[in-house]
Protein backbone atom coordinates (compact mmCIF):
# COMPACT_ATOMS: atom_id res chain seq x y z
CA UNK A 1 47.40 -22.58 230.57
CA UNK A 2 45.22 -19.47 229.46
CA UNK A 3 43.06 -17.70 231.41
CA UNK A 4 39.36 -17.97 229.91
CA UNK A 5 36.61 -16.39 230.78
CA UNK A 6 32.88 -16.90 229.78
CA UNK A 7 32.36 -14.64 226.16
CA UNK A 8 36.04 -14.79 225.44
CA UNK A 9 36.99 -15.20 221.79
CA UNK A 10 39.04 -18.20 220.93
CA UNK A 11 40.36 -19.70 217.73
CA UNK A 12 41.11 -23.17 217.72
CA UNK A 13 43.78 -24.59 215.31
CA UNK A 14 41.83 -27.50 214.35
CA UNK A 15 44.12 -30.50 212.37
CA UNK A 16 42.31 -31.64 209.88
CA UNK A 17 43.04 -34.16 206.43
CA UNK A 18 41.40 -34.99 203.42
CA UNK A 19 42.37 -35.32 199.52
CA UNK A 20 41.91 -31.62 198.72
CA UNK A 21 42.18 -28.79 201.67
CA UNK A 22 39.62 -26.10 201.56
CA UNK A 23 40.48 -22.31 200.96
CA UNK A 24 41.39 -21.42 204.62
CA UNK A 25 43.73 -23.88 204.84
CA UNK A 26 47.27 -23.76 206.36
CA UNK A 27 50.52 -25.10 206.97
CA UNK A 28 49.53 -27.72 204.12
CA UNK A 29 51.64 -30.45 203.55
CA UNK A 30 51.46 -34.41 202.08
CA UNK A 31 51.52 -37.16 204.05
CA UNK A 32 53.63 -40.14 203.70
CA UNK A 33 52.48 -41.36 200.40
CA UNK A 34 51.47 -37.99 198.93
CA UNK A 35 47.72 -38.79 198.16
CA UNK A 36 46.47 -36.58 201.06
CA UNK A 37 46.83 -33.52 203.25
CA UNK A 38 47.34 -32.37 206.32
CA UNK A 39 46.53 -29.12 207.57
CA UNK A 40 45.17 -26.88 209.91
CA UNK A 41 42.04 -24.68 210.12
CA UNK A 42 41.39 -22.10 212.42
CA UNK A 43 37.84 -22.07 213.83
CA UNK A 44 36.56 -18.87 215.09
CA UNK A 45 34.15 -19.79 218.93
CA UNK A 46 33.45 -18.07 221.49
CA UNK A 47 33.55 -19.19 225.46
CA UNK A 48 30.01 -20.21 226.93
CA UNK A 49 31.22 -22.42 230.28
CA UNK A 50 33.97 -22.64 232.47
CA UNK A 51 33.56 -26.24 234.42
CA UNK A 52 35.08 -27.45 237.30
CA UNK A 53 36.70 -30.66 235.84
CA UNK A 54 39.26 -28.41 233.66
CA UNK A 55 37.12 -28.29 230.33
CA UNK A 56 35.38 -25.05 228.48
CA UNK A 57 32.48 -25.26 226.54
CA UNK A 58 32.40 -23.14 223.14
CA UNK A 59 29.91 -22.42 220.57
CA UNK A 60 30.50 -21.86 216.71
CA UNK A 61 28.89 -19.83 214.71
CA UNK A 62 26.30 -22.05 213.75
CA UNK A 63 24.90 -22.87 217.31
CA UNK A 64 27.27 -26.06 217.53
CA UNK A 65 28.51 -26.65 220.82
CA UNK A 66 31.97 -28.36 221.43
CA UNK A 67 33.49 -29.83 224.92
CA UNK A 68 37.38 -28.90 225.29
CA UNK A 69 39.82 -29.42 228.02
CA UNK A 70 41.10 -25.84 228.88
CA UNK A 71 45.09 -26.72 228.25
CA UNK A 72 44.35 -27.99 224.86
CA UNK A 73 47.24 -26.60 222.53
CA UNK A 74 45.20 -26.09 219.40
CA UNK A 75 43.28 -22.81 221.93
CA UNK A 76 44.51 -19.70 221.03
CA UNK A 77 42.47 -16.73 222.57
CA UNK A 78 42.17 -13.87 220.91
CA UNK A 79 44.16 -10.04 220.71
CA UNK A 80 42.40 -7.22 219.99
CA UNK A 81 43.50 -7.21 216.70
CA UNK A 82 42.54 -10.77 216.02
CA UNK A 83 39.09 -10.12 217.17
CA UNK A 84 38.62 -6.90 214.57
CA UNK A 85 40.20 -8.42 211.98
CA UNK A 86 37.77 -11.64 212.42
CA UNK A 87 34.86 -10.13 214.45
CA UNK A 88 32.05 -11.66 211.60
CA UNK A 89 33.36 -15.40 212.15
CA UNK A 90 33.19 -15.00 216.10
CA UNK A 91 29.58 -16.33 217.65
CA UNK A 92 28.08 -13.73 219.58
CA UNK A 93 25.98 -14.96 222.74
CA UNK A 94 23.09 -12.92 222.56
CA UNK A 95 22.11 -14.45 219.43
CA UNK A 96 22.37 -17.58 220.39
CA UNK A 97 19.56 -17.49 222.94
């Protein structure tokens, strides 16, 4: 399980699938009968609660809030060189309030 810590970084690999997948798509493939897509989409959020039941709240970007259980697979947190790369997608906290 990773180690998070309120105003850590965190992308989460977010499966997704519709007819056409947007530009930031990956790992894009058809499904059974070829009409749609599956895919993943990395969403760039930011830490704002540890709780005691195992879960993490995070905020996006736009203020949205979302409720995730800590050892969720699709949580990656971020390197240093993640964060640069990607530091305008990333919700910053001090905004927010």
């Amino acid at each position: 399980m990773i180690r998070l810590r309120v105003g850590d970084t965190i992308v989460y690999h977010k499966p997704k699938s519709s007819f056409s997948p947007g530009p930031r798509a990956r790992q894009v493939y058809p499904l059974a009968r070829g009409e749609e897509y599956h895919y993943v989409v990395d969403k760039f959020w930011t830490v704002t609660a540890i709780n005691e039941d195992g879960t993490v709240d995070v905020v996006t970007r736009t203020g949205k809030t979302h409720h995730l259980k800590a050892d969720d697979p699709n949580i990656s947190k971020t390197g240093l060189i993640d964060h640069l790369m990607h530091r305008k997608r990333f919700p910053v906290l001090e905004d927010m309030k």
